[in-house]
Protein backbone atom coordinates (compact mmCIF):
# COMPACT_ATOMS: atom_id res chain seq x y z
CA UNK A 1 -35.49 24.11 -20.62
CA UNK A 2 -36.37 20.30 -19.98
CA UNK A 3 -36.93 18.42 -22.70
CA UNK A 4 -39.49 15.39 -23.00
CA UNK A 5 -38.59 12.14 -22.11
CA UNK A 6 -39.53 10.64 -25.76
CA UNK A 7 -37.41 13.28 -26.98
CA UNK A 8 -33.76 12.56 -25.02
CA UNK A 9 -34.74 8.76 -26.13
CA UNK A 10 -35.14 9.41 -30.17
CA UNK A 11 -31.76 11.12 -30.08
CA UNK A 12 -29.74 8.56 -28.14
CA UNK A 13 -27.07 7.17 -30.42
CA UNK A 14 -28.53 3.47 -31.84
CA UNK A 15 -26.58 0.77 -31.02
CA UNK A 16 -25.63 -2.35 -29.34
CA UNK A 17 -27.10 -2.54 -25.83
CA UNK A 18 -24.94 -1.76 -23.24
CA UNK A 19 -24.27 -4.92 -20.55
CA UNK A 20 -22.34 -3.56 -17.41
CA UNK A 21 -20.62 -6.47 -15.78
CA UNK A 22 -21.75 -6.81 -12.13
CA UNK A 23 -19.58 -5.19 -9.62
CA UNK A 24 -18.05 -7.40 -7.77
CA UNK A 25 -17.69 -6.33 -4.30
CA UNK A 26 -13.62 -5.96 -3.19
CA UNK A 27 -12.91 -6.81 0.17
CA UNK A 28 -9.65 -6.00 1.58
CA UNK A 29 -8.91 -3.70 -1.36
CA UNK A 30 -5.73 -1.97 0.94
CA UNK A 31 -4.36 -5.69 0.71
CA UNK A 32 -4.86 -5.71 -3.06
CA UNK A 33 -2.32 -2.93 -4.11
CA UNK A 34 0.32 -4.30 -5.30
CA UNK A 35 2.53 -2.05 -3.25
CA UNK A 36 1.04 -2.53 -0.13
CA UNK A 37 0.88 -6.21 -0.38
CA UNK A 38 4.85 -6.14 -1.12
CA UNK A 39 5.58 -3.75 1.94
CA UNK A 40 3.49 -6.24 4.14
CA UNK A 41 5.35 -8.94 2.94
CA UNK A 42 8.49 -7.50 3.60
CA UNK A 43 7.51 -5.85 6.89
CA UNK A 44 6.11 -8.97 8.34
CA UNK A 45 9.84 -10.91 6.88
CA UNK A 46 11.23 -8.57 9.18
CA UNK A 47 8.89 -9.11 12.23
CA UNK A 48 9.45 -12.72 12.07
CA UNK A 49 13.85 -12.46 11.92
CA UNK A 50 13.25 -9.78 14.98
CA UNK A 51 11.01 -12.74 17.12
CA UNK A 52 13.28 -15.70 15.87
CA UNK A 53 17.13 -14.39 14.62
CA UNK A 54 18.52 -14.20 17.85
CA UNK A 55 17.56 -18.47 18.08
CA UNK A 56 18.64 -19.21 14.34
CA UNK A 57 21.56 -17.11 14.58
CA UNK A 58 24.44 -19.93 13.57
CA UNK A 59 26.98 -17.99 16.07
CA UNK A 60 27.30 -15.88 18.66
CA UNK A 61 27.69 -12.13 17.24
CA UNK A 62 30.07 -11.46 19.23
CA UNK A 63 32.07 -14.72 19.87
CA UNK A 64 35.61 -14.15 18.31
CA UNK A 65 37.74 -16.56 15.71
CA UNK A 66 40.31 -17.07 13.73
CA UNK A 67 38.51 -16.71 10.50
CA UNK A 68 39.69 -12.38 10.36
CA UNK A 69 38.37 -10.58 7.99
CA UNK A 70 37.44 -13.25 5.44
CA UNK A 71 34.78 -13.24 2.32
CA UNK A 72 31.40 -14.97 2.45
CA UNK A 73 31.68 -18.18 2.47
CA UNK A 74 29.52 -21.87 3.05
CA UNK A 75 30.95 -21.54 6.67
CA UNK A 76 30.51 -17.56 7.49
CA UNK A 77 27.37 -16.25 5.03
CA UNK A 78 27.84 -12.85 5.29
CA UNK A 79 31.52 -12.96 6.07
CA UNK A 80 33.82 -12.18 9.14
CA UNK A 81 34.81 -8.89 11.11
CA UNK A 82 38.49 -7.57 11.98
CA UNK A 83 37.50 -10.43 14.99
CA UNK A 84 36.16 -12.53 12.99
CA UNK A 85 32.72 -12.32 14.58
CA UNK A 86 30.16 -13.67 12.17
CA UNK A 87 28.69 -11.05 10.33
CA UNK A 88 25.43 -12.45 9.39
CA UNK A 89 24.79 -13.70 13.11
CA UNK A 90 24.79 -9.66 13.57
CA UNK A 91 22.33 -8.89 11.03
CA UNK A 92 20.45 -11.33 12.63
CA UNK A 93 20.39 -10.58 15.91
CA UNK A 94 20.57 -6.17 15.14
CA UNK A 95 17.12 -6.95 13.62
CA UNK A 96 15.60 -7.43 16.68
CA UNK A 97 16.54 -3.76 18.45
CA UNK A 98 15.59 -1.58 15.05
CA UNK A 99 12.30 -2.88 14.57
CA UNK A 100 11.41 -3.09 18.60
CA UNK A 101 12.48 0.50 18.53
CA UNK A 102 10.37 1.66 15.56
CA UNK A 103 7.57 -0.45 16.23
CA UNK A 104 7.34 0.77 20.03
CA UNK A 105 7.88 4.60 18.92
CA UNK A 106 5.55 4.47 16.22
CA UNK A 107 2.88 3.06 18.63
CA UNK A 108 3.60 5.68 21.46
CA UNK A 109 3.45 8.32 18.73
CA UNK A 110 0.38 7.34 17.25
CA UNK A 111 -1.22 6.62 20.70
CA UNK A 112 -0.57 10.28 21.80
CA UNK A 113 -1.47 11.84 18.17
CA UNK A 114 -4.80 10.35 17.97
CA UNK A 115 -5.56 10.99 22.33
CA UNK A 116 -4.51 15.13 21.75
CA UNK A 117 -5.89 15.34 17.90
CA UNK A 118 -8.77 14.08 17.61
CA UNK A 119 -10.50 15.05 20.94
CA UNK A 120 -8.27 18.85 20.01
CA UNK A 121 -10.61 18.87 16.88
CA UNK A 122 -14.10 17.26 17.95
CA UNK A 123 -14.46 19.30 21.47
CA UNK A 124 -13.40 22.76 20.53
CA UNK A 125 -13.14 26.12 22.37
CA UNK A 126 -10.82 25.87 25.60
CA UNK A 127 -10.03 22.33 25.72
CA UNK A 128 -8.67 22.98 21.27
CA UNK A 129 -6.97 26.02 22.70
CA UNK A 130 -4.74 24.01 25.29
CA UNK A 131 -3.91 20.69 23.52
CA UNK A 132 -3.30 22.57 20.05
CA UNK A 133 -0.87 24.63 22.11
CA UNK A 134 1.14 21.67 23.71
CA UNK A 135 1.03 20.39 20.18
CA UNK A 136 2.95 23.67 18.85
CA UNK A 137 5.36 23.07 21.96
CA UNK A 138 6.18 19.68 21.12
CA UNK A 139 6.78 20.37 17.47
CA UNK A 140 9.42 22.90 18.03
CA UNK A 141 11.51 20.25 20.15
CA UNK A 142 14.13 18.63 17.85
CA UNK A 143 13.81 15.19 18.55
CA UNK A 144 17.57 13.24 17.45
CA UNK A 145 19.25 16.08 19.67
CA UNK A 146 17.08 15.19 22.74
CA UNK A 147 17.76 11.74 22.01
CA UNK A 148 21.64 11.81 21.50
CA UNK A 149 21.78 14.06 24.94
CA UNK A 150 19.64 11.87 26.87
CA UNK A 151 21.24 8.81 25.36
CA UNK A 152 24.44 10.17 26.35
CA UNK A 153 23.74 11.39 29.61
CA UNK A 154 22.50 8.31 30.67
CA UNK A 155 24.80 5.25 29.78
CA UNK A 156 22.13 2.92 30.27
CA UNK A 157 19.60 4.13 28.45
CA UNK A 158 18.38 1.18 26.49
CA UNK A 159 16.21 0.53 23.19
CA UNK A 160 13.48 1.40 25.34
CA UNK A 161 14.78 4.54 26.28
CA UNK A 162 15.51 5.41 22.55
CA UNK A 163 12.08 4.25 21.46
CA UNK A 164 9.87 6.26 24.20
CA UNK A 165 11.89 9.47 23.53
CA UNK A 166 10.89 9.18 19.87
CA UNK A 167 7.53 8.46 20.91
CA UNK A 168 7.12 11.29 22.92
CA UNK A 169 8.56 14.13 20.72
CA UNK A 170 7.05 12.78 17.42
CA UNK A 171 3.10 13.26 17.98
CA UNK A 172 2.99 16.43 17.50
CA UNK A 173 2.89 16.73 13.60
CA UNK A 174 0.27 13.73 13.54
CA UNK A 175 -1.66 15.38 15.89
CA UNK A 176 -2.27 18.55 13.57
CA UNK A 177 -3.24 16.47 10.72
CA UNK A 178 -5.65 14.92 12.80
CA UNK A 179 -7.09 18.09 14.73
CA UNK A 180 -7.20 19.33 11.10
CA UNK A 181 -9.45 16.26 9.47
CA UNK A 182 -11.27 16.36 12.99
CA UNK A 183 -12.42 20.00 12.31
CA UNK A 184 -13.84 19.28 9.00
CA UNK A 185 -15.99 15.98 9.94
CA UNK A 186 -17.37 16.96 13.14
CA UNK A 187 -19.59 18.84 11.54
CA UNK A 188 -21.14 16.23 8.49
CA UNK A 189 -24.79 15.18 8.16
CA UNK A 190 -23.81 11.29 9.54
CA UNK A 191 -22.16 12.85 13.03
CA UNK A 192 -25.27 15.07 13.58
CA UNK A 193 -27.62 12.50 12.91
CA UNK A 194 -26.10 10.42 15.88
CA UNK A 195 -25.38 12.96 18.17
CA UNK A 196 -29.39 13.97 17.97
CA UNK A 197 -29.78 10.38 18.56
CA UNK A 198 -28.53 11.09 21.54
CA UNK A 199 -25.23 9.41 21.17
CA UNK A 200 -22.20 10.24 23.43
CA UNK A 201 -19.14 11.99 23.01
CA UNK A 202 -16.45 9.14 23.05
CA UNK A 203 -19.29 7.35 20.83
CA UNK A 204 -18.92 9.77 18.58
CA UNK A 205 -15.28 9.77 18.34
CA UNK A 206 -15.33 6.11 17.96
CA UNK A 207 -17.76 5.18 16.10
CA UNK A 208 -18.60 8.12 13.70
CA UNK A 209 -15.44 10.54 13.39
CA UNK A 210 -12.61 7.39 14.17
CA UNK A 211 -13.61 5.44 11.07
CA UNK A 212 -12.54 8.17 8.37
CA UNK A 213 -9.10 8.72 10.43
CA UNK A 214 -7.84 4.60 9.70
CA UNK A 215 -5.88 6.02 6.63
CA UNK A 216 -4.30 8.93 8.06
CA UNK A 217 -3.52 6.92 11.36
CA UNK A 218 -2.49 4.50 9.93
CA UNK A 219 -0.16 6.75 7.41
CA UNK A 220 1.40 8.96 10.59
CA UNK A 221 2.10 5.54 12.07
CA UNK A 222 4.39 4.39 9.28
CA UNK A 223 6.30 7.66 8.99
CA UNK A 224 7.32 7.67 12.69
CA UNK A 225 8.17 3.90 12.50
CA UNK A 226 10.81 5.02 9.69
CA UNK A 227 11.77 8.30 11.70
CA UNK A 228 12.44 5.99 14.53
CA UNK A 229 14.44 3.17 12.37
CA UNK A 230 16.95 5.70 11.08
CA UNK A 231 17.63 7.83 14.34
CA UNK A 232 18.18 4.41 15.80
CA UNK A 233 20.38 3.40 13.65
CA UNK A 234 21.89 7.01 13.42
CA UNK A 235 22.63 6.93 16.97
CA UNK A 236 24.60 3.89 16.70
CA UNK A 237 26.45 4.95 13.80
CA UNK A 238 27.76 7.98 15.56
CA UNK A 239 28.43 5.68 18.59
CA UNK A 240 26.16 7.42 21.57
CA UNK A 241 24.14 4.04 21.93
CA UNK A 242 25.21 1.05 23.59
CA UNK A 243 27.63 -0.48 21.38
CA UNK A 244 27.32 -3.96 23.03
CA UNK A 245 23.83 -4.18 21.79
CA UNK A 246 23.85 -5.13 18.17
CA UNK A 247 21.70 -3.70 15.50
CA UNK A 248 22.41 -2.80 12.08
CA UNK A 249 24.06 0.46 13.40
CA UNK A 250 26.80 -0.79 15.27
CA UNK A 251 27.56 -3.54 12.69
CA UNK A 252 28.27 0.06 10.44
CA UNK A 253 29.76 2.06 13.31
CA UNK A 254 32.50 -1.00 13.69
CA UNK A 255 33.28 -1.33 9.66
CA UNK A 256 33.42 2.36 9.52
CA UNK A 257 35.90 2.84 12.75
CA UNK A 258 37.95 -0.18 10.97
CA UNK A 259 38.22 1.23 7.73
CA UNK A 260 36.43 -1.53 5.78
CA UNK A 261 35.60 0.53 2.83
CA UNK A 262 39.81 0.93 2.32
CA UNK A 263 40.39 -2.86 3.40
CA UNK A 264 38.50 -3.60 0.38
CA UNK A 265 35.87 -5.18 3.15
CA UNK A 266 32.50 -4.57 1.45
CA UNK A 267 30.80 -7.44 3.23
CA UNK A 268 31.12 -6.03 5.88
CA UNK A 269 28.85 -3.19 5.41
CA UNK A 270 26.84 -4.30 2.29
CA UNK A 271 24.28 -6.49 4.03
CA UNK A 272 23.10 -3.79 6.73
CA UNK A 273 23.12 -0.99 4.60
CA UNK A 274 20.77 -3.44 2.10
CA UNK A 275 18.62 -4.50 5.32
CA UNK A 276 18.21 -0.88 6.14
CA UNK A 277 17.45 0.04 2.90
CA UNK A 278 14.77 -2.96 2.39
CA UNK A 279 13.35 -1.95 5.26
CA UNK A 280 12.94 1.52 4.28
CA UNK A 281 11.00 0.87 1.02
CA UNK A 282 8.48 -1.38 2.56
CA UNK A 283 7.80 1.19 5.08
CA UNK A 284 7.38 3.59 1.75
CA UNK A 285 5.57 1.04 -0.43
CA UNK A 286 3.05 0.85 2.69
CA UNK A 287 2.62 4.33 2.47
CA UNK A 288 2.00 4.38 -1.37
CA UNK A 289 -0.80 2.10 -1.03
CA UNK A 290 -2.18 3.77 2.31
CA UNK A 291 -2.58 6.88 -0.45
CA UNK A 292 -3.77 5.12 -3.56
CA UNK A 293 -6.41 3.60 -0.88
CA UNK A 294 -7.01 6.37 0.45
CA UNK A 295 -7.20 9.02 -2.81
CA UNK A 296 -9.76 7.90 -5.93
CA UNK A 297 -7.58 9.78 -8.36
CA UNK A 298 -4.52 7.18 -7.27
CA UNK A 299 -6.83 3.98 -6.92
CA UNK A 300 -5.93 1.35 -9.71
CA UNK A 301 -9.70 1.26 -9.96
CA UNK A 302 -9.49 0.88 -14.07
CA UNK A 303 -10.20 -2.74 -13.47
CA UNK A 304 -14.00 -2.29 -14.04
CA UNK A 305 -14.99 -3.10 -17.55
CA UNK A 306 -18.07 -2.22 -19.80
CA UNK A 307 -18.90 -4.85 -22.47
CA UNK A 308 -21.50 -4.53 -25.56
CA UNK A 309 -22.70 -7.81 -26.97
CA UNK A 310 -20.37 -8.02 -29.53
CA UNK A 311 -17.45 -8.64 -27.12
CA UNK A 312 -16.18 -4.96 -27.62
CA UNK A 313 -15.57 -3.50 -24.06
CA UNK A 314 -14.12 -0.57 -22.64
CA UNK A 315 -11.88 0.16 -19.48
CA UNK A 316 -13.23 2.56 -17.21
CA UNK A 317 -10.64 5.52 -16.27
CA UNK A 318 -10.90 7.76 -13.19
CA UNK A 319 -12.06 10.85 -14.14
CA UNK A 320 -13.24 10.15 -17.72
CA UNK A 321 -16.68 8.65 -19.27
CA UNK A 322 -16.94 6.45 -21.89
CA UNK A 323 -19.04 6.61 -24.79
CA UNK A 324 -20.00 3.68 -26.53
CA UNK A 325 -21.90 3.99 -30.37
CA UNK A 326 -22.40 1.52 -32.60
CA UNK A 327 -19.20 2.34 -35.10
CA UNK A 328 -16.67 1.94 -32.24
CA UNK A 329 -15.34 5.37 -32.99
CA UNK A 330 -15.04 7.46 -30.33
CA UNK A 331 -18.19 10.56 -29.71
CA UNK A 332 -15.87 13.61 -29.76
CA UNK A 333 -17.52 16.65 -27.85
CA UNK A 334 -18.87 18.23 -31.03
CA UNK A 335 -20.94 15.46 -31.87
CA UNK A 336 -22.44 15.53 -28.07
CA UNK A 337 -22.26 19.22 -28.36
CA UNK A 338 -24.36 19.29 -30.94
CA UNK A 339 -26.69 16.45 -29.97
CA UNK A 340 -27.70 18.25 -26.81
CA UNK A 341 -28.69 21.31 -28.96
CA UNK A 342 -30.95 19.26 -30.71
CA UNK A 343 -32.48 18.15 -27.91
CA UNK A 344 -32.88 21.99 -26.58
């Protein structure tokens, strides 16, 4: 039963009149979060050492001395090796090969999810039947096994080698995800409405389905990124990789073959296990604010404020409304309960 308009007005609580502030409109909101802008910041710290450490590197890594085993000091940051090699000339210059391997792999990874996934989901019939099936081949293969035998097989197998092997054998789960997000928008009023424009089907997929995929793209590409960081660094910690090409790895596969845990050596080892680990939560802190970006319910979106004219205002929570009156207690549902019955 509708009730008349004069009606739903006489029962409105009185009260001060309610000014909503004027949404202002966010731009780069993804930038915003906290977490995200920290895991930038960190990520793009990193980027920079990679490009420049090998040039600001105050000795060659593995240039020998006198100074054996010795402390940080003014002269040796980071302190020396069983060599004496400079330590923090190694962190340095092992910068360079973990993030140009997880970089590279994350690329090649996302590159083939997004090619198989998306055009899996928005063609359909024979074309989804084939690429879904090399997508259930490819996530069967065990990727860090492949990679240690090839590795080892092939003594020269470089970071490059390392980083298109990860590429290659971690698309698979990304492309599922996609195929699966692909499925559900093909089909939504917007993509119609072009494709009876007449639209192509790469337009489509660019322009209409693409769009609404940033988040989860951008989300796969950060998880292979770390995937790739720690089997690189894996494989030089168990010694299959080139151990003449430094990165954070090898600086641990040398302390731990020297026993610098039992020479009371933690300088050694401290700084690259706190690189990787740096490293490793701004990847994650990326992540976080890829989600809270992409989900409402994880949005810090509370920021937006409703003010009465007496300076009283109230926060705006996801997934609650607020009820202003004029005593500044809160409405509890009997009181709208039985409003609305009135009203009836």
């Amino acid at each position: 039963m509708s009730a008349p308009t004069s009606t739903i007005t006489a029962v409105t609580p009185e009260g001060p009149e309610v000014e909503a502030a004027p949404a202002k409109r966010r731009r780069l909101r993804f930038v915003a979060n906290p977490k995200a802008a920290t895991g930038l910041v960190v990520l793009a710290f990193f980027c920079v050492i990679a490009i420049i450490g090998p040039w600001i590197a105050p000795y060659d890594p593995s240039a020998r001395s006198s100074d054996l085993i010795q402390p940080p000091s003014g002269k040796h940051w980071f302190g020396t090796t069983h060599l004496g090699q400079d330590i923090f000339s190694q962190v340095l210059v092992g910068t360079r090969g973990v993030m140009f391997v997880g970089l590279l792999a994350g690329l090649v990874a996302t590159a083939l999810s997004i090619l198989i996934g998306v055009s899996a989901g928005f063609l359909g019939g024979a074309a989804d039947d084939g690429l879904s099936a090399l997508s259930n081949v490819f996530l069967v293969i065990p990727a860090l096994p492949l990679i240690i035998i090839v590795a080892s097989t092939i003594p020269s197998a470089g970071d490059l080698m390392v980083a298109l092997v990860i590429g290659f054998t971690s698309w698979a789960w990304g492309a599922r995800v996609l195929r699966a997000q692909t499925l559900s928008l093909r089909r939504r009023d917007y993509v119609e409405a072009a494709r009876a424009t007449g639209e192509s089907t790469w337009r489509l997929i660019t322009f209409e389905i693409m769009p609404n995929l940033t988040a989860i793209i951008a989300s796969g590409f950060v998880g292979t990124v770390i995937f790739a960081v720690m089997s690189e660094i894996t494989l030089a910690f168990i010694g299959i990789s080139t151990i003449s090409d430094w990165n954070w790895g090898t600086i641990l596969f040398w302390a731990q073959s020297q026993q610098a845990l039992a020479q009371g050596a933690w300088w050694w080892f401290v700084p690259a296990g706190l690189a990787i680990a740096v490293l490793g939560t701004a990847l994650s802190l990326i992540n976080f604010g890829i989600d809270e970006f992409v989900s409402p319910r994880l949005r810090s979106s509370g920021h937006t404020k409703v003010k009465t004219k007496d300076g009283h205002s109230v926060r705006m929570r996801v997934g609650f409304t607020p009820v202003l009156s004029s005593s500044r207690e809160p409405v509890t549902p009997v009181v709208r309960r039985r409003a609305e019955e009135e009203v009836a």
